[in-house]
PDB file of N, CA and C in Angstrom:
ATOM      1  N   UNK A   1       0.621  -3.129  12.857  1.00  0.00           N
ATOM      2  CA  UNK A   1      -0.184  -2.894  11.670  1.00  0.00           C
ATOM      3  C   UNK A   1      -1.666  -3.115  11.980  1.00  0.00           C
ATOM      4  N   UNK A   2      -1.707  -3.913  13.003  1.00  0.00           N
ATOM      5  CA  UNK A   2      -3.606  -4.097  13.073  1.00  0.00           C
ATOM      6  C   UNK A   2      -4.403  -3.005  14.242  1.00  0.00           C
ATOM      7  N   UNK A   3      -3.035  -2.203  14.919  1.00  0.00           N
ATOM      8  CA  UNK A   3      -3.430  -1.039  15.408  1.00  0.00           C
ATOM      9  C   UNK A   3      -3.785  -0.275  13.979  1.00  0.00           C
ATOM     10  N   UNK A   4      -3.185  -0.282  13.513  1.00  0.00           N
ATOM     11  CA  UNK A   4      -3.433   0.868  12.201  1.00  0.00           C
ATOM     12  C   UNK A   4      -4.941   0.646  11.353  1.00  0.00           C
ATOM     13  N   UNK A   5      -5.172  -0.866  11.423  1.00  0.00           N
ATOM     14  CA  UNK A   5      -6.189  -1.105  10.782  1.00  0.00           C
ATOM     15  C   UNK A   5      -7.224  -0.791  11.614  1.00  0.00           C
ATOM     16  N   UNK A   6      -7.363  -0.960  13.008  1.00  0.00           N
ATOM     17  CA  UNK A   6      -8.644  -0.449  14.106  1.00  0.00           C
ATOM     18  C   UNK A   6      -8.615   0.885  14.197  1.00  0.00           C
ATOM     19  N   UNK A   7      -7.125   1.640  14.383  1.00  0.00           N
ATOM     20  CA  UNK A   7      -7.846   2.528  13.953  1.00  0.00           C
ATOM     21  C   UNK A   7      -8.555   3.490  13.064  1.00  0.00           C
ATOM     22  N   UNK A   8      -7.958   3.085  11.257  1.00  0.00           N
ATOM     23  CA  UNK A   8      -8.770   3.563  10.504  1.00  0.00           C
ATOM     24  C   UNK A   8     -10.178   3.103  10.907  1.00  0.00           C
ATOM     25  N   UNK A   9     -10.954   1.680  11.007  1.00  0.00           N
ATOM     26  CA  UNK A   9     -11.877   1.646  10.914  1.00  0.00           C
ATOM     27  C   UNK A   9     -12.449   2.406  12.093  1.00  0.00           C
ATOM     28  N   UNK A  10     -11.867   2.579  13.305  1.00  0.00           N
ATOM     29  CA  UNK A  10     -12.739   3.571  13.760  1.00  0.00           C
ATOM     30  C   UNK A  10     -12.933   4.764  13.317  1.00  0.00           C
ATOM     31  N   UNK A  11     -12.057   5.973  12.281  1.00  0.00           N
ATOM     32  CA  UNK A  11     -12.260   6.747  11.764  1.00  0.00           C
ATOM     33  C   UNK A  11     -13.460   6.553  11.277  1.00  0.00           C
ATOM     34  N   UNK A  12     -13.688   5.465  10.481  1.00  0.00           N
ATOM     35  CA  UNK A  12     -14.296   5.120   9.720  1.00  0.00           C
ATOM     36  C   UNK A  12     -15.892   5.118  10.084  1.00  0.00           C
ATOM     37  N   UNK A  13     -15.919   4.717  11.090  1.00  0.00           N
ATOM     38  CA  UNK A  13     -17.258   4.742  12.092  1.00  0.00           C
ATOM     39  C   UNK A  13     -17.891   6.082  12.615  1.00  0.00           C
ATOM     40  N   UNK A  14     -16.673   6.681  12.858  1.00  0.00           N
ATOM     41  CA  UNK A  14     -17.081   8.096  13.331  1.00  0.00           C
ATOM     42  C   UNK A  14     -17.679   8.958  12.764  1.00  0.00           C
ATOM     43  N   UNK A  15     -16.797   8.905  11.038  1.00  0.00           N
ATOM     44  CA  UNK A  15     -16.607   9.753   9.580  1.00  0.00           C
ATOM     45  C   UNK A  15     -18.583   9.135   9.352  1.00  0.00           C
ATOM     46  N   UNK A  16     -18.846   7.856   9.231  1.00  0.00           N
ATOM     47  CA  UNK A  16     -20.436   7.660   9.151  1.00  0.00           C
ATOM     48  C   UNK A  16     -21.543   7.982   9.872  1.00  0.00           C
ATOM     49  N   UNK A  17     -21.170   7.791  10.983  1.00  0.00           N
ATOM     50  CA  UNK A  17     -22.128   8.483  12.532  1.00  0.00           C
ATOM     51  C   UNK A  17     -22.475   9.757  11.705  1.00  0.00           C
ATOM     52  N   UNK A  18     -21.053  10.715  11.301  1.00  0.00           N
ATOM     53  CA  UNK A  18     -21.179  12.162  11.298  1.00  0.00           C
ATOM     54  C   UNK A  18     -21.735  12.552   9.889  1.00  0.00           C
ATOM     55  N   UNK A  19     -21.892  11.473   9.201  1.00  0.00           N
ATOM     56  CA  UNK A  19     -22.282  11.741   7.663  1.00  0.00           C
ATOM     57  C   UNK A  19     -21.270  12.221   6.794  1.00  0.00           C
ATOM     58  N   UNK A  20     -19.911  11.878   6.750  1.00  0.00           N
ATOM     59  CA  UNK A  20     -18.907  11.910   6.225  1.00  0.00           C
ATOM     60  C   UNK A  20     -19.060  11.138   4.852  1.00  0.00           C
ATOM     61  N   UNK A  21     -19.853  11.112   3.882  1.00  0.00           N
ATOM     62  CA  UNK A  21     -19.633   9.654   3.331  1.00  0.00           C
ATOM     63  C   UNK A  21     -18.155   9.212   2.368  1.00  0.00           C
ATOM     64  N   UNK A  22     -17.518   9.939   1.700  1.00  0.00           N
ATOM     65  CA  UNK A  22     -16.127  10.162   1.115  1.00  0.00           C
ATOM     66  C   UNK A  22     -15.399   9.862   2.078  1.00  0.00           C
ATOM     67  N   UNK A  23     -15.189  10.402   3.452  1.00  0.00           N
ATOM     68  CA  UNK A  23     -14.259   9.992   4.160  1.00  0.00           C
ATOM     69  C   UNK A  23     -14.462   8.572   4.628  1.00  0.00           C
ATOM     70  N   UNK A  24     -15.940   8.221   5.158  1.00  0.00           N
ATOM     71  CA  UNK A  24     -16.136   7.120   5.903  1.00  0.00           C
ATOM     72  C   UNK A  24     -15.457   6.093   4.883  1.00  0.00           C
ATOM     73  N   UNK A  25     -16.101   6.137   3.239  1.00  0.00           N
ATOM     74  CA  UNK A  25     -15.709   5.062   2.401  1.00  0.00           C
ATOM     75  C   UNK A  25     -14.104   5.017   2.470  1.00  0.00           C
ATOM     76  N   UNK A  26     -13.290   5.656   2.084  1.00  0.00           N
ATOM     77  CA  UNK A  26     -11.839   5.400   2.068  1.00  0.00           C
ATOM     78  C   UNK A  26     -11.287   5.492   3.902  1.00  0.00           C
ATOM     79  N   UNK A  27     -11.672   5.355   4.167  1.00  0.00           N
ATOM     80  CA  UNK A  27     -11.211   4.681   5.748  1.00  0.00           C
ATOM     81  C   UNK A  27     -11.758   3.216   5.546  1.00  0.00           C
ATOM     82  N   UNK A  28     -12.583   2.656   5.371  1.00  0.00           N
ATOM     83  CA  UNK A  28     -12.904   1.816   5.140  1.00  0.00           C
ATOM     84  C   UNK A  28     -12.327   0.597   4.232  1.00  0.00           C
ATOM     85  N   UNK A  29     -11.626   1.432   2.683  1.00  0.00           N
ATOM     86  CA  UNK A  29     -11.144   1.084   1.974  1.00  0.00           C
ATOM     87  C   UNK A  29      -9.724   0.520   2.838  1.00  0.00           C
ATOM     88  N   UNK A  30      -9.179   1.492   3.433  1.00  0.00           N
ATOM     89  CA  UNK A  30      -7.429   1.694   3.894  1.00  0.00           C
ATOM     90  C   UNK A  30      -7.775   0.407   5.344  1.00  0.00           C
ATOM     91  N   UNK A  31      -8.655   0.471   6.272  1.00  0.00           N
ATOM     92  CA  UNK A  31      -8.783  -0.484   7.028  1.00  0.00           C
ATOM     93  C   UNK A  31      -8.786  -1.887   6.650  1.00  0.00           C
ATOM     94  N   UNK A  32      -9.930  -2.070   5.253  1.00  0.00           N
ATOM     95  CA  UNK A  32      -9.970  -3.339   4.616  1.00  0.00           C
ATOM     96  C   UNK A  32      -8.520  -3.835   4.349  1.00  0.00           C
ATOM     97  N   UNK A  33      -7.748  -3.227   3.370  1.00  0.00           N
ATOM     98  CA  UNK A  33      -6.259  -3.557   2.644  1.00  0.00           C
ATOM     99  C   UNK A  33      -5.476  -3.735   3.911  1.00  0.00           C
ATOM    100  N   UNK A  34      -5.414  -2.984   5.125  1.00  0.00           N
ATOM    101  CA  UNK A  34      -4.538  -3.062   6.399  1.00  0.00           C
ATOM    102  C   UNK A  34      -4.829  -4.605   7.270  1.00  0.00           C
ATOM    103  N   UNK A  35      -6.214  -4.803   6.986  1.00  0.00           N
ATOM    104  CA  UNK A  35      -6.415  -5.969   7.857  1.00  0.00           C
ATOM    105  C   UNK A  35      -6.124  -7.314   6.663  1.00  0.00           C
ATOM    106  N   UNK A  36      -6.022  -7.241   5.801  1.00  0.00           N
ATOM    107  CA  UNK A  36      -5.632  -7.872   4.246  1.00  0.00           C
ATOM    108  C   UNK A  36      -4.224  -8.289   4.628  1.00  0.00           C
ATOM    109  N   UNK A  37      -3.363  -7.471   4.772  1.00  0.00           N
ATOM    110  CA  UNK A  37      -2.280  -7.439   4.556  1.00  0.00           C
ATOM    111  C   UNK A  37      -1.210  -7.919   6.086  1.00  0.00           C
ATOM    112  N   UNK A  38      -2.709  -7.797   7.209  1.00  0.00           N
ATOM    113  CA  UNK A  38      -2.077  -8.469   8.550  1.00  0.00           C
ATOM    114  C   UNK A  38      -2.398  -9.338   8.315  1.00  0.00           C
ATOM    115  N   UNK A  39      -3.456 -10.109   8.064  1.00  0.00           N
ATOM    116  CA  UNK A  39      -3.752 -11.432   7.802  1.00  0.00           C
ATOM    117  C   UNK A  39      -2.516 -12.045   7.105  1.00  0.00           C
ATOM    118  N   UNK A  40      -2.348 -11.932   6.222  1.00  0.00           N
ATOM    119  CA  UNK A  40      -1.286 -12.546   5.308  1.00  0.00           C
ATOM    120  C   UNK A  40       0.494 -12.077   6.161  1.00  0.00           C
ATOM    121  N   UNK A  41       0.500 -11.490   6.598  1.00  0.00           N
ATOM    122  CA  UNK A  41       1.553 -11.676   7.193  1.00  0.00           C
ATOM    123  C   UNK A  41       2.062 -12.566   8.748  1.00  0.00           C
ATOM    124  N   UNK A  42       0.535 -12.290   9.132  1.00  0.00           N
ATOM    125  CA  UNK A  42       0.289 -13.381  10.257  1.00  0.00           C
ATOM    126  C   UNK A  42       0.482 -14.972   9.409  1.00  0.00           C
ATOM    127  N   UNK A  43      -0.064 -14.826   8.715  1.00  0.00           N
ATOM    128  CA  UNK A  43       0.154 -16.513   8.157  1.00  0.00           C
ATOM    129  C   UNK A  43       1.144 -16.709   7.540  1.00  0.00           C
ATOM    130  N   UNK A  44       2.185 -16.200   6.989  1.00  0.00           N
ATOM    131  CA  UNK A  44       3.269 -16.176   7.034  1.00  0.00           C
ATOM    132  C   UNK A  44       4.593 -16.691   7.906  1.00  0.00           C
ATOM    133  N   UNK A  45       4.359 -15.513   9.039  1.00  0.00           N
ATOM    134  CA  UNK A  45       4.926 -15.745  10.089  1.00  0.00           C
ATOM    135  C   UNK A  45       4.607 -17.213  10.837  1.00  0.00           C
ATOM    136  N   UNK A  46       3.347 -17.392  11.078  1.00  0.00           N
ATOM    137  CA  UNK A  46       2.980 -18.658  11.339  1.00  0.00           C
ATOM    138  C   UNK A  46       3.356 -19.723  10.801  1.00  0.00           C
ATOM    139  N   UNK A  47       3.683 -20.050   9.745  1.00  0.00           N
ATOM    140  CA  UNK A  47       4.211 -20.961   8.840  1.00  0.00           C
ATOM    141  C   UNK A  47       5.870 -21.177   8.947  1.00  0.00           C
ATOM    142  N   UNK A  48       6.154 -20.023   8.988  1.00  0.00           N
ATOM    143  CA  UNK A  48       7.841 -19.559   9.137  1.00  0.00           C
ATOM    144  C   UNK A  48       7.882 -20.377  11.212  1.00  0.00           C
ATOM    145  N   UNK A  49       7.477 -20.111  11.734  1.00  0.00           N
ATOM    146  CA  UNK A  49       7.702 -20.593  12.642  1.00  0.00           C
ATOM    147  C   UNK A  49       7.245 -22.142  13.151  1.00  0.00           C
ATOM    148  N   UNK A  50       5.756 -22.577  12.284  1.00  0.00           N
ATOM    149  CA  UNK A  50       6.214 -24.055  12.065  1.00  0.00           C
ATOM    150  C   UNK A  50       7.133 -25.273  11.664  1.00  0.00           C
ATOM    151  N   UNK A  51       7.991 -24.095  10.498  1.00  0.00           N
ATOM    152  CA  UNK A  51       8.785 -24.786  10.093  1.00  0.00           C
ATOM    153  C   UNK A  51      10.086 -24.651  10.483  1.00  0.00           C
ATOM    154  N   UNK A  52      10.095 -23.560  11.320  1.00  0.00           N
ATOM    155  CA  UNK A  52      11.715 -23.899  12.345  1.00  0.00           C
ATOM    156  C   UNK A  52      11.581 -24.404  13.236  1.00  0.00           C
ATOM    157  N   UNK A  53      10.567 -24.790  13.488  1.00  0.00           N
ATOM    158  CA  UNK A  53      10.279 -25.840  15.268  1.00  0.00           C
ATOM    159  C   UNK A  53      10.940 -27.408  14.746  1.00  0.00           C
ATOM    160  N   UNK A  54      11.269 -27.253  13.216  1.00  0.00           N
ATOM    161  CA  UNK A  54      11.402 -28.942  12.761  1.00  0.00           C
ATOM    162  C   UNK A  54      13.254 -29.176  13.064  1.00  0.00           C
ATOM    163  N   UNK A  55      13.668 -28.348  13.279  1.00  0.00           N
ATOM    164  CA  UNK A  55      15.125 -28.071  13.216  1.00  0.00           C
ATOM    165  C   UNK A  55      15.602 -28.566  14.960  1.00  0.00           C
ATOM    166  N   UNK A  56      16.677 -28.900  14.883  1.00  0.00           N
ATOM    167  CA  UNK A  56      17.019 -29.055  16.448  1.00  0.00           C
ATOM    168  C   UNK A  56      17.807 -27.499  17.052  1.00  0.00           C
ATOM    169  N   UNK A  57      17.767 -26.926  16.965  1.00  0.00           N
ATOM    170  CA  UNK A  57      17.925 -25.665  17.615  1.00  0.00           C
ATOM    171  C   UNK A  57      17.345 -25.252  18.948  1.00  0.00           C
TER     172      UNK A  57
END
């Protein structure tokens, strides 16, 4: 998923270079929510795996 988010925002970079401004903004938009939504699943996961390290397994 945070491939997905680099590469909208590079769309996103390109779409502005080229004077895209409609496109640049919603690449931008879709990158923001993608890196939103890795974040929070990274910390998730992170948490989920602190708390099985407490187990003897």
């Amino acid at each position: 998923m945070l491939r997905w988010a680099i590469i909208a925002l590079v769309v996103a970079l390109i779409a502005g270079v080229l004077g895209f401004g409609g496109i640049a903004g919603a690449a931008v938009g879709i990158a923001k929510i993608l890196f939103y939504i890795f974040i929070v699943l990274f910390l998730i996961m992170l948490v989920m795996n602190f708390m099985g390290r407490g187990r003897g397994v």
